[in-house]
C-alpha atoms as a PDB file:
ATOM      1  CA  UNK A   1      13.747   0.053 -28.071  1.00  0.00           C
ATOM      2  CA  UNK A   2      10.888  -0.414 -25.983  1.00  0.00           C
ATOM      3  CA  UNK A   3       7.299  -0.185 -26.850  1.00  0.00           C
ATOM      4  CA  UNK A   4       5.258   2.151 -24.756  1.00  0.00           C
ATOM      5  CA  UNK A   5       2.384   0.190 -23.055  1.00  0.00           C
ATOM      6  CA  UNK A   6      -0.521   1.801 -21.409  1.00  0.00           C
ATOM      7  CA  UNK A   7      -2.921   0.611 -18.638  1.00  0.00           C
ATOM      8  CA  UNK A   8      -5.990   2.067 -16.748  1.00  0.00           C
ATOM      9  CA  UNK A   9      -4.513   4.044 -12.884  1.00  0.00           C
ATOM     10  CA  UNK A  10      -7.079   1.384 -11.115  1.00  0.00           C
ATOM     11  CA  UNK A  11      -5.389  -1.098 -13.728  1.00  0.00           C
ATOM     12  CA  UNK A  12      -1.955  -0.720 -12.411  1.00  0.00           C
ATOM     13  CA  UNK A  13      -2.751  -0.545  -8.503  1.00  0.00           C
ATOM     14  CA  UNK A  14      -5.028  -3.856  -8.652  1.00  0.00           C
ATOM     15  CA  UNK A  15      -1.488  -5.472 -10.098  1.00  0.00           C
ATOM     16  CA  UNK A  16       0.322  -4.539  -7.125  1.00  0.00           C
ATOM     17  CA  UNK A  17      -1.982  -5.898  -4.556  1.00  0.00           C
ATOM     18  CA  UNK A  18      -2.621  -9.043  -6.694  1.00  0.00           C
ATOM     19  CA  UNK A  19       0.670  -9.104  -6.691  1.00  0.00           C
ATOM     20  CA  UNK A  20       0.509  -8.613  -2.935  1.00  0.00           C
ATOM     21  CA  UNK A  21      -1.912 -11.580  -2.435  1.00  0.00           C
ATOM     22  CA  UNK A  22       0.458 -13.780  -4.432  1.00  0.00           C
ATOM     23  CA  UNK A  23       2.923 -13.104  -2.405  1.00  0.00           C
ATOM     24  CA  UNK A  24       0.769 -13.852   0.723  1.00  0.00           C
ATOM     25  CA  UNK A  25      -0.641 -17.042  -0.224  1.00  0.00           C
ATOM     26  CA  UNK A  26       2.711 -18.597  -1.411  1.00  0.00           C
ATOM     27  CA  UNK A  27       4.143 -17.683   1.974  1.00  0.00           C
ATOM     28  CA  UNK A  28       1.055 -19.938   3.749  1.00  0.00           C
ATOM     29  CA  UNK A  29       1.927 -22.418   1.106  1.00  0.00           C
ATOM     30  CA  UNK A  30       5.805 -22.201   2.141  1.00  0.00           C
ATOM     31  CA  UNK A  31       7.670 -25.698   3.520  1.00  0.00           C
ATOM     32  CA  UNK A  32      10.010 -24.141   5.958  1.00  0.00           C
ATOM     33  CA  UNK A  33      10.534 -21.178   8.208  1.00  0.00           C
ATOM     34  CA  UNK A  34      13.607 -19.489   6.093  1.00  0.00           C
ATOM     35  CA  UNK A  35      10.876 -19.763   2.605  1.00  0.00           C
ATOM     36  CA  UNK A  36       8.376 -17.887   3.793  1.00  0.00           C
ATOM     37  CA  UNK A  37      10.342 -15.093   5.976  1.00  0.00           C
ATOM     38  CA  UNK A  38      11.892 -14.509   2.222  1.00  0.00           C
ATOM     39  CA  UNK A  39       8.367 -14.159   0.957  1.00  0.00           C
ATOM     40  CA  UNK A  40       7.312 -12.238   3.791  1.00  0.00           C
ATOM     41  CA  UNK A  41      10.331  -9.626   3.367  1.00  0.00           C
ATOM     42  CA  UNK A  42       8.954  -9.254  -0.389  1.00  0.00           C
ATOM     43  CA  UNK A  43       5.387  -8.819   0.869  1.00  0.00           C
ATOM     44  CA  UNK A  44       6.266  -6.008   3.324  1.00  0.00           C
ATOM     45  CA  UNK A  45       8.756  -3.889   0.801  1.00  0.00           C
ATOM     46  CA  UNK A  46       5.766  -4.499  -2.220  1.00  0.00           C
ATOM     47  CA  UNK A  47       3.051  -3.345   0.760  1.00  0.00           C
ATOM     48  CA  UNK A  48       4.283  -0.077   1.220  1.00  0.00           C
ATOM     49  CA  UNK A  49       5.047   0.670  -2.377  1.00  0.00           C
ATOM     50  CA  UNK A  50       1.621  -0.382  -2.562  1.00  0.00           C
ATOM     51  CA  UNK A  51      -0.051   1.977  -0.948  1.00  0.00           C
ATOM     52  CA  UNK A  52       2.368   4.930  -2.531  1.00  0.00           C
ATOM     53  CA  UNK A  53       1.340   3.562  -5.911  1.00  0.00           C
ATOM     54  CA  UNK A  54      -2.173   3.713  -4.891  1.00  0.00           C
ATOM     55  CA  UNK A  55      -2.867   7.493  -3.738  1.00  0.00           C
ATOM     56  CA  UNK A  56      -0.723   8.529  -6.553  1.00  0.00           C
ATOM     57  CA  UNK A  57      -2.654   7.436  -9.119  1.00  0.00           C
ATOM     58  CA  UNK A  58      -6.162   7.311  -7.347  1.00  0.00           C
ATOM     59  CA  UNK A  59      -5.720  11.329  -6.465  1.00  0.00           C
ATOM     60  CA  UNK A  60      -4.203  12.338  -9.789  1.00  0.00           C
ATOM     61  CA  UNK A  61      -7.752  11.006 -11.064  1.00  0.00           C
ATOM     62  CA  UNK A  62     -10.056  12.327  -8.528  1.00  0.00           C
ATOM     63  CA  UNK A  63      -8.338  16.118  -9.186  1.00  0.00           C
ATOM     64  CA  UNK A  64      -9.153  15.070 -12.814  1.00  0.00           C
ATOM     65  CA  UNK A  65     -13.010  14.265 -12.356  1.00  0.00           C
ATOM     66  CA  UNK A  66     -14.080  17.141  -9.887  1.00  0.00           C
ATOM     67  CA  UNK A  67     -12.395  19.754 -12.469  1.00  0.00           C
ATOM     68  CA  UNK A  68     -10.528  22.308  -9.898  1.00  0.00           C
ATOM     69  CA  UNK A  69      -7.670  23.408 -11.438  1.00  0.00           C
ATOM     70  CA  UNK A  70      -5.940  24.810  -8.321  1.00  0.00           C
ATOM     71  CA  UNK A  71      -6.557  21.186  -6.476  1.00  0.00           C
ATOM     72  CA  UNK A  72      -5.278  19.649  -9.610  1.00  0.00           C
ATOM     73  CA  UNK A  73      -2.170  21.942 -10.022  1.00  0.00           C
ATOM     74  CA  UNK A  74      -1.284  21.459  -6.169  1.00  0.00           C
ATOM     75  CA  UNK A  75      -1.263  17.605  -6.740  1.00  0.00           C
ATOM     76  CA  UNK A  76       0.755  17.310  -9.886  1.00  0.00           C
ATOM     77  CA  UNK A  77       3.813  19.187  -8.229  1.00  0.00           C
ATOM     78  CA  UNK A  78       3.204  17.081  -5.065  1.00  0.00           C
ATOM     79  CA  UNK A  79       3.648  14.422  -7.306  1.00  0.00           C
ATOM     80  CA  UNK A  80       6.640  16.215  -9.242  1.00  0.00           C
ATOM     81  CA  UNK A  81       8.880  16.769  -6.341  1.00  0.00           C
ATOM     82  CA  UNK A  82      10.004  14.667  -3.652  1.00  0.00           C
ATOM     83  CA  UNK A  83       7.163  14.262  -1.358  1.00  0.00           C
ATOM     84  CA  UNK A  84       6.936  11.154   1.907  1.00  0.00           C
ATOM     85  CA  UNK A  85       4.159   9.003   2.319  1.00  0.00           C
ATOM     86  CA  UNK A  86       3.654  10.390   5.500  1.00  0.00           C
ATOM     87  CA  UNK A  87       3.050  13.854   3.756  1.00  0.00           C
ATOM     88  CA  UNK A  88       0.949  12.352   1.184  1.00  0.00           C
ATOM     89  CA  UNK A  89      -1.471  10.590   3.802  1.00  0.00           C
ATOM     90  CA  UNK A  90      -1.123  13.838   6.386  1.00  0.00           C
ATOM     91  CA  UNK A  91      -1.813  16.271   3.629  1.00  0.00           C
ATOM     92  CA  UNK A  92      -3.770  15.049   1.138  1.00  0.00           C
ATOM     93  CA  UNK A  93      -6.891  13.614   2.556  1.00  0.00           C
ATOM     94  CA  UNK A  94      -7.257  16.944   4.613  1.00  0.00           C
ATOM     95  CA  UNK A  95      -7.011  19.113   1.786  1.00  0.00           C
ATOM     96  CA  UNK A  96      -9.234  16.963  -0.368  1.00  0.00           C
ATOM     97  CA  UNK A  97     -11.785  16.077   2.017  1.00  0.00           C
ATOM     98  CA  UNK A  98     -11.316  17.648   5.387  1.00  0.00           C
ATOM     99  CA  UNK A  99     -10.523  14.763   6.881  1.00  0.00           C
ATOM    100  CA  UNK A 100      -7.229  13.563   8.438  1.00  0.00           C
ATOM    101  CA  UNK A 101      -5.888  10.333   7.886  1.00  0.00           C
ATOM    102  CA  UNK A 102      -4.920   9.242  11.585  1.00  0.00           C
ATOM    103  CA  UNK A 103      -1.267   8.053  11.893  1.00  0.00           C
ATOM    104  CA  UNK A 104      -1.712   7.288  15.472  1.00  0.00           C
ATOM    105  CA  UNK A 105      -3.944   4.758  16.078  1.00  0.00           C
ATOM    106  CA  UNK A 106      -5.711   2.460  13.901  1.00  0.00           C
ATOM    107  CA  UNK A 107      -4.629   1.830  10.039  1.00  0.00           C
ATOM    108  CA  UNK A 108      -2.757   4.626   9.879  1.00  0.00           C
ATOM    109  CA  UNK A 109      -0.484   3.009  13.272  1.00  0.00           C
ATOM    110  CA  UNK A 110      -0.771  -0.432  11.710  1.00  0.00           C
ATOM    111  CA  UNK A 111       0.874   0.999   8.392  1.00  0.00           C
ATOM    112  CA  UNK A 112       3.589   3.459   9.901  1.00  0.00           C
ATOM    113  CA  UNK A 113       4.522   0.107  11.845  1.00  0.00           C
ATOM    114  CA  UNK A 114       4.874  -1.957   9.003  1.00  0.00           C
ATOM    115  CA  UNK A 115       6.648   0.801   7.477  1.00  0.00           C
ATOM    116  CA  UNK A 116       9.296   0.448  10.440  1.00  0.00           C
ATOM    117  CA  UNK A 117      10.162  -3.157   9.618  1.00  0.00           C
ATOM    118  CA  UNK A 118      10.050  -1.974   5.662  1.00  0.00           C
ATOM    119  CA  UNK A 119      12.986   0.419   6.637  1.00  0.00           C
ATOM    120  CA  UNK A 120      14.530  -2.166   8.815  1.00  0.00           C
ATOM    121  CA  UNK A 121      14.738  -4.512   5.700  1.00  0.00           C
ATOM    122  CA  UNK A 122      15.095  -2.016   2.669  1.00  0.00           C
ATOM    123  CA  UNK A 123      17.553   0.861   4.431  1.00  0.00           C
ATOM    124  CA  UNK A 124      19.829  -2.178   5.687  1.00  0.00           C
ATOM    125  CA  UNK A 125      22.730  -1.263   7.389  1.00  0.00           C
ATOM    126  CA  UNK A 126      25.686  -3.245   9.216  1.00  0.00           C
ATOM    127  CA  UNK A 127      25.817  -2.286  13.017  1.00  0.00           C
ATOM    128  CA  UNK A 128      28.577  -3.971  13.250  1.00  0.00           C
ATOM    129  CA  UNK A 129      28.142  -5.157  16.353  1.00  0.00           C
ATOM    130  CA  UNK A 130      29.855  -7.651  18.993  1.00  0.00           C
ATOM    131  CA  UNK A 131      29.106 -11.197  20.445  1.00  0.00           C
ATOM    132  CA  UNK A 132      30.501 -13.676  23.118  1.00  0.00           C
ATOM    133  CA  UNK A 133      29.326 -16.981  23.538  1.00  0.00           C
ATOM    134  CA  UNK A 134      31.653 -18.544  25.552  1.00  0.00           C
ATOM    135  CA  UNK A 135      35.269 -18.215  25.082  1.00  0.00           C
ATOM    136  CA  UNK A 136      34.384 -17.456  21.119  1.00  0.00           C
ATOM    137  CA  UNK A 137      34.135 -13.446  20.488  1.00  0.00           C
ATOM    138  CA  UNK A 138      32.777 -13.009  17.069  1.00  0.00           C
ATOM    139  CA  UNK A 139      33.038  -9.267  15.831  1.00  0.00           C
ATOM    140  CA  UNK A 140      31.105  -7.002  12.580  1.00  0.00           C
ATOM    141  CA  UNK A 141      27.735  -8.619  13.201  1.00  0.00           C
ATOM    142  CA  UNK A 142      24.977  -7.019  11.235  1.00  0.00           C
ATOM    143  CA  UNK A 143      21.859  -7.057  13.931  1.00  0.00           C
ATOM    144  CA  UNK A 144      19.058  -8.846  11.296  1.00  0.00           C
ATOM    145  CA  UNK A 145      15.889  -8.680  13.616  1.00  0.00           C
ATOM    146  CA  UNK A 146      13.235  -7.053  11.663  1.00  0.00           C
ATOM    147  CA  UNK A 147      14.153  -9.625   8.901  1.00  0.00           C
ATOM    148  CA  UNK A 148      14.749 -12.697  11.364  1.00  0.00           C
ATOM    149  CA  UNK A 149      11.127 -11.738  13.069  1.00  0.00           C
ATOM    150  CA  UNK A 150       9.136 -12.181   9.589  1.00  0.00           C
ATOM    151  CA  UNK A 151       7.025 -15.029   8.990  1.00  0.00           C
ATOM    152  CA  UNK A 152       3.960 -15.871   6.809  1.00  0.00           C
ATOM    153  CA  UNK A 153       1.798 -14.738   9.082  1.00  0.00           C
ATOM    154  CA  UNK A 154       3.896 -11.523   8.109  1.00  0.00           C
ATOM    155  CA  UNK A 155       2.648 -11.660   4.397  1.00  0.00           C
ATOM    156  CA  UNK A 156      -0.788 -11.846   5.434  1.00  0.00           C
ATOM    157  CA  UNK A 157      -0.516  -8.960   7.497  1.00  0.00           C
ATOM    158  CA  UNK A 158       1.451  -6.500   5.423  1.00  0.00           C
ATOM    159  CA  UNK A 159      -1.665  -7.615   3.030  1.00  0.00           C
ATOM    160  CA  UNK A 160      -4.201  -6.353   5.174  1.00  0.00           C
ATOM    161  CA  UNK A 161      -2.503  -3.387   6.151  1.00  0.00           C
ATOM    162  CA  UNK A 162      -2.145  -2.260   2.830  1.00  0.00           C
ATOM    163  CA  UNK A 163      -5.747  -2.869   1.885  1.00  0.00           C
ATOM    164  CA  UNK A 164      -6.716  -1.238   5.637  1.00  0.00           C
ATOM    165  CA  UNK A 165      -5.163   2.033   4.215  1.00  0.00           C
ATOM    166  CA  UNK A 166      -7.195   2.075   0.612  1.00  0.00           C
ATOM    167  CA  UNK A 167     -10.379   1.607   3.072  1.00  0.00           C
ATOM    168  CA  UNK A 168      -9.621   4.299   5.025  1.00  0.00           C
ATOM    169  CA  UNK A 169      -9.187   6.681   2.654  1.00  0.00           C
ATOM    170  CA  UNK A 170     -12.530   5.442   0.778  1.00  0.00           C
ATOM    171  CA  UNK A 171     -13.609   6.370   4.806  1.00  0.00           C
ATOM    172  CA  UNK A 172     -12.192   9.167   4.338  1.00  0.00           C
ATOM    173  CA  UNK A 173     -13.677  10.626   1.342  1.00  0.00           C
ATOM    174  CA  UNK A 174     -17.127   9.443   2.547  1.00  0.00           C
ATOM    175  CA  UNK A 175     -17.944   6.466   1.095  1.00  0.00           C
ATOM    176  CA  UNK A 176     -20.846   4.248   2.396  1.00  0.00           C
ATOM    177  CA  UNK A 177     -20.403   0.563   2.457  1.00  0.00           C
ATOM    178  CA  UNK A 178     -21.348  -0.437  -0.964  1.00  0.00           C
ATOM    179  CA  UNK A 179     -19.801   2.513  -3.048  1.00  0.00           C
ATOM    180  CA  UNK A 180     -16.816   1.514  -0.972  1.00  0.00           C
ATOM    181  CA  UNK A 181     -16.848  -1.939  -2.078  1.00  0.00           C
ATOM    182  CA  UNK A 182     -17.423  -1.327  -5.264  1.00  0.00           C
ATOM    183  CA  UNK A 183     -13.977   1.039  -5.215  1.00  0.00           C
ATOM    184  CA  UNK A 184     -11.981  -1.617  -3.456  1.00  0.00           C
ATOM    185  CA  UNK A 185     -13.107  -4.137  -5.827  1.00  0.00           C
ATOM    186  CA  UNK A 186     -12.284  -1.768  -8.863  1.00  0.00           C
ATOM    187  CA  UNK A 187      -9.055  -0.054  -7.447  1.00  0.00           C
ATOM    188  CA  UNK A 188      -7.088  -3.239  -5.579  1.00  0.00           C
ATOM    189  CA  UNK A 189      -9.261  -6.131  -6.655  1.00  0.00           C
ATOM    190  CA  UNK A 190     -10.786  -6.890  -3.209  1.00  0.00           C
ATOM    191  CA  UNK A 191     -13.961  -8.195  -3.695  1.00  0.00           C
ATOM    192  CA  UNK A 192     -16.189  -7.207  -0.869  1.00  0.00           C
ATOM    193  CA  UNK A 193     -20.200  -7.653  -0.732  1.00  0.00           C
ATOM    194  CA  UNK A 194     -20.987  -4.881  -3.589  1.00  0.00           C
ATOM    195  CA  UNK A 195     -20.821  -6.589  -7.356  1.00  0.00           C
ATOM    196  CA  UNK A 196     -19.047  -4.302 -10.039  1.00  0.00           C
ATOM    197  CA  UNK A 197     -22.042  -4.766 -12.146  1.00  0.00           C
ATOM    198  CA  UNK A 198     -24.438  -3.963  -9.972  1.00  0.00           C
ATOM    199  CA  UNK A 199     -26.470  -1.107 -11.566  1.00  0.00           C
ATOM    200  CA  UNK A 200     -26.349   1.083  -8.887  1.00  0.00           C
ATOM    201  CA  UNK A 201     -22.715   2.049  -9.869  1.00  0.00           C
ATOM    202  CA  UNK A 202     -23.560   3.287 -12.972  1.00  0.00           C
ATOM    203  CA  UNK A 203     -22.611   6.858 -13.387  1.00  0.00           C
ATOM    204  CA  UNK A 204     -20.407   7.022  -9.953  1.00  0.00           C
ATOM    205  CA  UNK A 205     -17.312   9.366 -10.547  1.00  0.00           C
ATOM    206  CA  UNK A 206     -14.526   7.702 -12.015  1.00  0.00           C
ATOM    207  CA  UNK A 207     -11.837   7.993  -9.081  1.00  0.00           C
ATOM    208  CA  UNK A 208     -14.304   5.434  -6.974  1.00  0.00           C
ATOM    209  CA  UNK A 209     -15.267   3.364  -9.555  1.00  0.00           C
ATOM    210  CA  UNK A 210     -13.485   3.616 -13.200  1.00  0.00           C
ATOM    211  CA  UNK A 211     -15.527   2.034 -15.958  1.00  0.00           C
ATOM    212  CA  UNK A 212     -12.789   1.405 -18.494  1.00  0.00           C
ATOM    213  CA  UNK A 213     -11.873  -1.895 -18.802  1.00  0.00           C
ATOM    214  CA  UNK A 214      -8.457  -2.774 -17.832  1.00  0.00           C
END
């Protein structure tokens, strides 16, 4: 039997991009081509769950600290049924702060592009295609480009995509610059030009910058 473990929301998101820069670092660090495109198909699969991870647990607390119970009930059966992340980052932001999270330019096209080569990689499928080279015909060849395309440089984007997303919600809700860094630095551990001790983030709400220690 397992023993039940518990962690702070902002706790368990900073993981996953530390994770994330891990993951980024060890492909620059990579010896070979075939290493780091490995690394780099990790990177991209963990960026997008990522981000999921993230307004999941950063929205379940914001409902929490601004006490509506009709924004709160909404949210807990968005997160109860089977919901995209395209819903979650069309939907949510507008109803929460009247602002919509553009999918068409930006972060929002950066991430709904990595998301393409995440689907290209994760929903794998054999197209069973057909080569000649030559007089040698070689048949049931899976097509492998969005893998065969990934490099480190590939890591270090789906990186930066992911953290482009958490900053454009923070955008989104209103933020200014140093209330955002001190959210990013709480929330995915990216440490910006804001200090987490600074005394001007005493009493901020919770969902930008939770004062329990993880």
């Amino acid at each position: 039997m397992i023993t039940a473990t518990h962690s702070t929301p902002a706790g368990v998101v900073v993981e996953y991009f530390e994770s994330l820069r891990w993951l980024a670092e060890s492909a620059r660090r990579a010896t070979d081509l075939a290493q780091a495109r490995r690394i780099a198909a990790m990177a991209t699969i963990l960026a997008v769950t990522a981000v999921e991870v993230f307004l999941n647990l950063w929205f379940r607390v914001l409902v929490d600290d601004r006490n509506d119970a009709k924004l709160k009930a909404r949210l807990v059966s968005d997160l109860d049924k089977p919901m995209s992340l395209d819903q979650k980052l069309t939907e949510w932001p507008v109803r929460h702060f009247n602002q919509a999270f553009d999918l068409v330019a930006g972060a929002g096209r950066a991430f709904i592009d990595l998301k393409a080569v995440r689907n290209g990689i994760v929903h794998f499928k054999t197209s069973h295609e057909t080569i000649q080279a030559s007089n040698v015909i070689i048949h049931g060849l899976a097509n492998t480009t969005h893998y065969d395309a990934l490099n480190a440089a590939s890591a270090e984007r789906a990186l930066s995509v992911a953290e482009g997303v958490v900053a454009e919600v923070m955008r989104l809700a209103g933020f200014d610059e140093v209330t955002a860094n001190h959210a990013l630095a709480a929330w995915i551990g990216k440490v910006g030009s804001a200090r987490l001790d600074d005394p001007t983030s005493h009493g901020v709400a919770p969902w930008i910058v939770p004062h329990v220690q993880r």
